[in-house]
C-alpha atoms as a PDB file:
ATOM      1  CA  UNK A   1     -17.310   9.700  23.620  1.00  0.00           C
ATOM      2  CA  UNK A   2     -16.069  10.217  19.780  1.00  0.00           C
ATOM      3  CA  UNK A   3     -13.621   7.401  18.749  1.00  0.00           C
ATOM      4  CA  UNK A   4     -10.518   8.330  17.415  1.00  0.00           C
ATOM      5  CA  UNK A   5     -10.082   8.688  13.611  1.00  0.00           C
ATOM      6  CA  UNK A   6      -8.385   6.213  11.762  1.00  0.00           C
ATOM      7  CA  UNK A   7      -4.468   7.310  10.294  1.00  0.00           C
ATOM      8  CA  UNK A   8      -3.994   5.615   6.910  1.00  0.00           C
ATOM      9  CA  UNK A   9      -0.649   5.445   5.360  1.00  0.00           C
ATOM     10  CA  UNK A  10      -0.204   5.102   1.882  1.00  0.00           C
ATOM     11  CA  UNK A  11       2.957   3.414  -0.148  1.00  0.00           C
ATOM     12  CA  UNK A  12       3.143   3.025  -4.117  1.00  0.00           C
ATOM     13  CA  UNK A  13       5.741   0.373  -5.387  1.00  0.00           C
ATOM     14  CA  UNK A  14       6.087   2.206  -8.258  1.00  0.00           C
ATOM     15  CA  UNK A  15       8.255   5.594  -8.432  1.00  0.00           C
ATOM     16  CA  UNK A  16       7.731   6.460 -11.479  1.00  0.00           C
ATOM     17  CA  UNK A  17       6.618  10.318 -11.845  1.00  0.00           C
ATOM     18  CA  UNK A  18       3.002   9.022 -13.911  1.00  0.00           C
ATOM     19  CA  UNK A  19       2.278   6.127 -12.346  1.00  0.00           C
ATOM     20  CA  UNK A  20      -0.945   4.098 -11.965  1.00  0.00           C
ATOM     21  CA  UNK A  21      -0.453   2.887  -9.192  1.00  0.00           C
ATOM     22  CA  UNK A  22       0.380   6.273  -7.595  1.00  0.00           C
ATOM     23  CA  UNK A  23      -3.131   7.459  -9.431  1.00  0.00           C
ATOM     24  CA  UNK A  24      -4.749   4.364  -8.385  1.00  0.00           C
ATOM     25  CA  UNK A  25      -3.627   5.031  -4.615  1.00  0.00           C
ATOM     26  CA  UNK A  26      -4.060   8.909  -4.314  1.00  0.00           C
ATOM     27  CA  UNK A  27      -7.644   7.692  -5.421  1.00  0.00           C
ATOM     28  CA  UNK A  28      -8.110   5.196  -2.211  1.00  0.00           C
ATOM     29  CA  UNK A  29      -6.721   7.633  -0.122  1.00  0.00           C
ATOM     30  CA  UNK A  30      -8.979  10.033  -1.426  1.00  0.00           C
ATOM     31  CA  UNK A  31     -12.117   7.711  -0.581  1.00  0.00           C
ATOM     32  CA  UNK A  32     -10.896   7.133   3.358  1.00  0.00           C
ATOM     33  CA  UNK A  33     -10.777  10.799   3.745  1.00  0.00           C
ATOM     34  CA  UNK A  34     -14.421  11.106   2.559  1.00  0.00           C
ATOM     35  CA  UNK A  35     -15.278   8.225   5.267  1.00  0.00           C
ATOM     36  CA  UNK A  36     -13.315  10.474   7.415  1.00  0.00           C
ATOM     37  CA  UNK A  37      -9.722   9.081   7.838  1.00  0.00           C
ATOM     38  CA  UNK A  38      -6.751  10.920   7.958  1.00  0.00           C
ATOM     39  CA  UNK A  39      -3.791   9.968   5.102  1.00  0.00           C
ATOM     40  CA  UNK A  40      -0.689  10.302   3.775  1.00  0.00           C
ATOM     41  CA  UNK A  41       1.154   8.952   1.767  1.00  0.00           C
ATOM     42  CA  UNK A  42       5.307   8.131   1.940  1.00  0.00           C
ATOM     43  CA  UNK A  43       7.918   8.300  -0.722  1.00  0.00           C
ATOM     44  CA  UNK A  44       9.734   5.118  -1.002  1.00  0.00           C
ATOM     45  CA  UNK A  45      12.208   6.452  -3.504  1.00  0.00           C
ATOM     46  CA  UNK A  46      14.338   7.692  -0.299  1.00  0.00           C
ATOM     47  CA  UNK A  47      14.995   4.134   1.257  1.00  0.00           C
ATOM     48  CA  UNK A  48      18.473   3.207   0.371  1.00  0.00           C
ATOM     49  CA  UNK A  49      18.496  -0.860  -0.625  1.00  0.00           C
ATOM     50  CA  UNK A  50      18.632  -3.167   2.195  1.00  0.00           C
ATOM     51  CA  UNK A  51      22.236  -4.312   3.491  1.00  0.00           C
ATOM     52  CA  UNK A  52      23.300  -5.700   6.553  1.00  0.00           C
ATOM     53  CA  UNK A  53      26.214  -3.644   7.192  1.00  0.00           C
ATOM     54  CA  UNK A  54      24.112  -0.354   7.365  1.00  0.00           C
ATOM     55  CA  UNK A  55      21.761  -1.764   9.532  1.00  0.00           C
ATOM     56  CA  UNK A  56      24.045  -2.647  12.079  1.00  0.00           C
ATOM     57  CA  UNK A  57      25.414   1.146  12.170  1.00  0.00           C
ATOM     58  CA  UNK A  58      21.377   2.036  12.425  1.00  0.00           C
ATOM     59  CA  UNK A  59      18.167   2.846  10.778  1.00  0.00           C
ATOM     60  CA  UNK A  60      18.728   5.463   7.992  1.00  0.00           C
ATOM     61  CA  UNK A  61      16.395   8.277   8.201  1.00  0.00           C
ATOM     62  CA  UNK A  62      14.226   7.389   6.038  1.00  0.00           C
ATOM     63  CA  UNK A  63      13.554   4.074   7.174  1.00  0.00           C
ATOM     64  CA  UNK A  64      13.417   4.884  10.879  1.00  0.00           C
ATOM     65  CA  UNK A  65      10.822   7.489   9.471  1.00  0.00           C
ATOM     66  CA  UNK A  66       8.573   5.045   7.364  1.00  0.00           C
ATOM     67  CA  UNK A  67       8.918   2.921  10.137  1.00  0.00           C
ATOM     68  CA  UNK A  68       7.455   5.603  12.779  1.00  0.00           C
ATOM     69  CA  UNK A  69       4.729   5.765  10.499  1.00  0.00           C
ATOM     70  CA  UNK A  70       3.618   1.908   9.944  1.00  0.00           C
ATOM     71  CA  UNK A  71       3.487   2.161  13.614  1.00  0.00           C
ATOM     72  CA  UNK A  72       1.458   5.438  14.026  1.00  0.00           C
ATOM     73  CA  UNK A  73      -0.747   4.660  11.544  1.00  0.00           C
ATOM     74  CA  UNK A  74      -4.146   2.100  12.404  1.00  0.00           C
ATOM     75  CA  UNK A  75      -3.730   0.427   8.562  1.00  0.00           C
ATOM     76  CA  UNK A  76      -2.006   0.578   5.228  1.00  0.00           C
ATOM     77  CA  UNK A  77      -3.149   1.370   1.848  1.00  0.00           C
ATOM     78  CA  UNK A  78      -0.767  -0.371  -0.716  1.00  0.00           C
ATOM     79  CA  UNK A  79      -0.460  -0.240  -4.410  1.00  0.00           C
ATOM     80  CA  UNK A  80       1.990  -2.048  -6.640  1.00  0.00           C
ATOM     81  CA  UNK A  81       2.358  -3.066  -9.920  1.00  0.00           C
ATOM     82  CA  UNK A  82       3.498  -6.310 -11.588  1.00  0.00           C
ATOM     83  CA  UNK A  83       7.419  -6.910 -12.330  1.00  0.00           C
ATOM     84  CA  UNK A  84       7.938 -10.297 -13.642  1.00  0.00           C
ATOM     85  CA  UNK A  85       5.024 -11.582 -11.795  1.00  0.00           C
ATOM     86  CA  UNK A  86       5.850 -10.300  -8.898  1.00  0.00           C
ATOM     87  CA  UNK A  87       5.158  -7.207  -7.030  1.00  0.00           C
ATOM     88  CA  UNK A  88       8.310  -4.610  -6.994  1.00  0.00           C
ATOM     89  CA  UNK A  89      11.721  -4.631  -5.642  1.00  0.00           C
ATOM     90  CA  UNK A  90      10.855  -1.248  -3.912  1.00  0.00           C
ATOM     91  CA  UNK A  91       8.051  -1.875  -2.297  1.00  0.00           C
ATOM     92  CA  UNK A  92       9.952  -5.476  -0.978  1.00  0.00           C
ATOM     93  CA  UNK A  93      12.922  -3.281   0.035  1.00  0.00           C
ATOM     94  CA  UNK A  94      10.705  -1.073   1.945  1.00  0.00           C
ATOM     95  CA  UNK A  95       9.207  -4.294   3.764  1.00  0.00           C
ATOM     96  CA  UNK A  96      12.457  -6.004   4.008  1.00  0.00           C
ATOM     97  CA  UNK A  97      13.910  -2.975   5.908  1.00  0.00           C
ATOM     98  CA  UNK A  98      11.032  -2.169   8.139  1.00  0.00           C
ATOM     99  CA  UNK A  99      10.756  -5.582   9.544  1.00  0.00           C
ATOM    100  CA  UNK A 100      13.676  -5.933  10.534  1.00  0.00           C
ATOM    101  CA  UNK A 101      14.378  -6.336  14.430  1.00  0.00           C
ATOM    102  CA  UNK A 102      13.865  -5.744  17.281  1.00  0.00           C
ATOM    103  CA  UNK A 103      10.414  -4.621  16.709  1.00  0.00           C
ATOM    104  CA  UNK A 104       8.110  -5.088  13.569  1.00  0.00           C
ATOM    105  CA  UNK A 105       5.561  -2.361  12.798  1.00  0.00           C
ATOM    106  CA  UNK A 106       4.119  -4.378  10.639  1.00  0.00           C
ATOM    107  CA  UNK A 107       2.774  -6.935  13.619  1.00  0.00           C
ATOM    108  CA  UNK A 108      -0.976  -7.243  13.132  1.00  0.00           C
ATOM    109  CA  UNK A 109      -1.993  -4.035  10.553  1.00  0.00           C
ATOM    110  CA  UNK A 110      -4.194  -4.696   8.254  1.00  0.00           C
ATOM    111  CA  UNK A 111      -3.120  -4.138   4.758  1.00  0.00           C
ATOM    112  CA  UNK A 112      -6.033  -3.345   1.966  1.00  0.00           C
ATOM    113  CA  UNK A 113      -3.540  -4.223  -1.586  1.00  0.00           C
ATOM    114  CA  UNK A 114      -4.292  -3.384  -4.838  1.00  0.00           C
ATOM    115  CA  UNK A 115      -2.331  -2.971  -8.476  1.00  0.00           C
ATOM    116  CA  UNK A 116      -2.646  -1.267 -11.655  1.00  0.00           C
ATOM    117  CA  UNK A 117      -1.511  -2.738 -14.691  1.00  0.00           C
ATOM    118  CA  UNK A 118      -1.387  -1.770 -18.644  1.00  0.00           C
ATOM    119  CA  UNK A 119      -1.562  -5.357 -19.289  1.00  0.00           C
ATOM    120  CA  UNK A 120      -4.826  -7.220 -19.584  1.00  0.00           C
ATOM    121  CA  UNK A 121      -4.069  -8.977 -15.614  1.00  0.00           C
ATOM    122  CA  UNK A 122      -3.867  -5.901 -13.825  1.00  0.00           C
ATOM    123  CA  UNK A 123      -1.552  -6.537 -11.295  1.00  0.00           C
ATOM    124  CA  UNK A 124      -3.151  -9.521 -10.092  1.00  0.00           C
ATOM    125  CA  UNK A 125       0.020 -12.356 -10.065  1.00  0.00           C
ATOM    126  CA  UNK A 126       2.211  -9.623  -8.031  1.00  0.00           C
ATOM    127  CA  UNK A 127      -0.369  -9.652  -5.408  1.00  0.00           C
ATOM    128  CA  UNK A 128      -0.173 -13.291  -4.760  1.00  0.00           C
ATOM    129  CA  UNK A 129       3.495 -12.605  -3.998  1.00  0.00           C
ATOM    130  CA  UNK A 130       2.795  -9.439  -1.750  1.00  0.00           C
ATOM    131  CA  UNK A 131       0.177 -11.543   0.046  1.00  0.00           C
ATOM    132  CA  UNK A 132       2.942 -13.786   0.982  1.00  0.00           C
ATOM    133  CA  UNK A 133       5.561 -11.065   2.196  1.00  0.00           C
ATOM    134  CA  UNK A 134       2.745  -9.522   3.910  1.00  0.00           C
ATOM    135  CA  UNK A 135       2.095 -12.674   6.129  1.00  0.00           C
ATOM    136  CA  UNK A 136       5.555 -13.475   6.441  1.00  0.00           C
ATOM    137  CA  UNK A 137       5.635  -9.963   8.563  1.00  0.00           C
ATOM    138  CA  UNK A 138       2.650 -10.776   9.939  1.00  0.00           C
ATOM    139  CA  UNK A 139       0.894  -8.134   9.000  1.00  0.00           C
ATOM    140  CA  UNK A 140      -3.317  -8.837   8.000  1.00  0.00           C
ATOM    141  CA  UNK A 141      -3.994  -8.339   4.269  1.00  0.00           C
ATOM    142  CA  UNK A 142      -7.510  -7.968   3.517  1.00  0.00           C
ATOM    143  CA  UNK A 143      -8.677 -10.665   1.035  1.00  0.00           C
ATOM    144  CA  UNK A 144     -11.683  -9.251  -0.297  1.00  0.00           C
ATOM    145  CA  UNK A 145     -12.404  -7.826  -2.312  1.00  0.00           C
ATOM    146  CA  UNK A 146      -9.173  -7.831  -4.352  1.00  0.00           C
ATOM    147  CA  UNK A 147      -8.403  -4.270  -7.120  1.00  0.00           C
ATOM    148  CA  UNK A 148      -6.762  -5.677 -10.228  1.00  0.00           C
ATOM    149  CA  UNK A 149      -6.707  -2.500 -12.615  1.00  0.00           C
ATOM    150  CA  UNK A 150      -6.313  -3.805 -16.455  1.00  0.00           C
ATOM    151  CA  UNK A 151      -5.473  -1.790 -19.218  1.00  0.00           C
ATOM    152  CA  UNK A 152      -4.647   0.908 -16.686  1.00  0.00           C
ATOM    153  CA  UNK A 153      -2.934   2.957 -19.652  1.00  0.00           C
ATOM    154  CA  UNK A 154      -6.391   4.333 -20.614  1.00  0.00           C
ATOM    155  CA  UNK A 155      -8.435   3.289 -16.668  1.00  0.00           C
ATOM    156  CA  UNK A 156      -7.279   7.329 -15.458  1.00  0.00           C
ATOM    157  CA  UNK A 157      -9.449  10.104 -17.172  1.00  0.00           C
ATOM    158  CA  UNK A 158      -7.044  13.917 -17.309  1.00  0.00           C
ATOM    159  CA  UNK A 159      -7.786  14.883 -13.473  1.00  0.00           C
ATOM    160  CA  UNK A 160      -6.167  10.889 -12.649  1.00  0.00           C
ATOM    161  CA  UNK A 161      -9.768   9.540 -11.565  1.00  0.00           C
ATOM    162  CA  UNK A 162     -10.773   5.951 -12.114  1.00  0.00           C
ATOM    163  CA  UNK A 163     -12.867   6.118 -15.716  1.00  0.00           C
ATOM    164  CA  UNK A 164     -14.613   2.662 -14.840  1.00  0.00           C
ATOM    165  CA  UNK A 165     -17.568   2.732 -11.869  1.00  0.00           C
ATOM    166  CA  UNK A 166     -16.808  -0.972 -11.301  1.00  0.00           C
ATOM    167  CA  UNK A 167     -13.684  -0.352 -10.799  1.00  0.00           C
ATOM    168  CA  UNK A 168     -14.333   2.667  -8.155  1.00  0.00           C
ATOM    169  CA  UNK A 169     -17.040   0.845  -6.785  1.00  0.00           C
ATOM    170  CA  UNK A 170     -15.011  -2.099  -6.118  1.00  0.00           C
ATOM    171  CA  UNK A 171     -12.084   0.731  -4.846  1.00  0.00           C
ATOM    172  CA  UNK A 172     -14.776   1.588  -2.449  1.00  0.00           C
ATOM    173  CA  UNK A 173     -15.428  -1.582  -1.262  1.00  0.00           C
ATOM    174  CA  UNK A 174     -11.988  -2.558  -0.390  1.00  0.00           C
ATOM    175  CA  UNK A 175     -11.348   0.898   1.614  1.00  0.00           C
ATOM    176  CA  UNK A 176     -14.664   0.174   3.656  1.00  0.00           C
ATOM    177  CA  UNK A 177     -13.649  -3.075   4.839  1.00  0.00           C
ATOM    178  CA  UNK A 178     -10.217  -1.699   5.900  1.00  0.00           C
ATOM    179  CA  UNK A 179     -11.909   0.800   7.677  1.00  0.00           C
ATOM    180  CA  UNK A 180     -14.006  -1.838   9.204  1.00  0.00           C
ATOM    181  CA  UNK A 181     -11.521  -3.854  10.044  1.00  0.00           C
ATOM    182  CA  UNK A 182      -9.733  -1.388  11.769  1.00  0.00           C
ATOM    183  CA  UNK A 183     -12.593  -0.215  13.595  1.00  0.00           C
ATOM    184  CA  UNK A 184     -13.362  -3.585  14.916  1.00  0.00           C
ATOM    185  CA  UNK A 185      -9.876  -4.153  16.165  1.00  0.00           C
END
């Protein structure tokens, strides 16, 4: 009997048109589908910011529709960068609305984070942060091993492919263990 193939979803925290993170993601994504996963990828520019009084008149669209597919999908691909240390407001928005009651989509996925950064840290303070909003949902964030792209300003060559083999190696690495980890659950 074939197993089923694994749905990845995709989310940036960055909405900027160029971003690395976006390039950095789109090139994860683009590794599961050559282990054979399916992807996509969803647009958090269309989640309105969390408040109370809109949840209790329902979902918006758009959330009720990211939050169909954390649940549909077997495991996440996420890629932020680093605001202030931290990872960004959008993607936290996005996590804040989704897991909110009654039910959490979140519950149990594993989560395979990475970040791209112009700066020599390459993301890796906001992912601290990230790790901890991830377990507060209680979703499973893989630990190793972890993508902290530095100097991302010149990491992209013109068709938006990691330059560095390290680096894609590494990329690999991380979307093989998802995959493993979804596989064994």
């Amino acid at each position: 009997m074939a197993s089923a193939k694994i749905n990845l979803l995709g989310l940036s925290g960055s909405l900027r048109k160029d971003s690395f993170n976006t390039k950095l993601l789109h090139n994860a994504m683009e590794i599961a589908r050559s282990l054979g996963a399916e992807t996509k990828i969803f647009d958090l520019s269309q989640i309105p910011l969390y408040n109370q009084d809109i949840e209790t008149k329902g979902f918006p669209d758009s959330v009720q529709e990211l939050r169909k597919k954390i649940f549909s999908s077997n495991g996440l691909l996420v890629s932020s960068p680093e605001y202030n240390f931290s990872f960004t407001g959008v993607l936290k928005n996005a996590i804040d609305w989704t897991s909110r009651p009654p039910e959490n989509p979140f519950s149990g996925k594993p989560v395979a984070i990475m970040g791209a950064s112009p700066s020599g840290f390459g993301a890796v303070r906001s992912q601290l942060h990230l790790r901890q909003a991830l377990m507060a949902v209680n979703a499973h964030a893989i630990n190793y091993p972890q993508i902290h792209i530095s100097n991302a300003d010149t990491a992209f060559d013109e068709k938006e492919k990691l330059k560095d083999s390290k680096n894609l190696q590494q990329l690999e690495k991380l979307v093989a263990v998802l995959l493993e980890t979804i596989s064994k659950n």
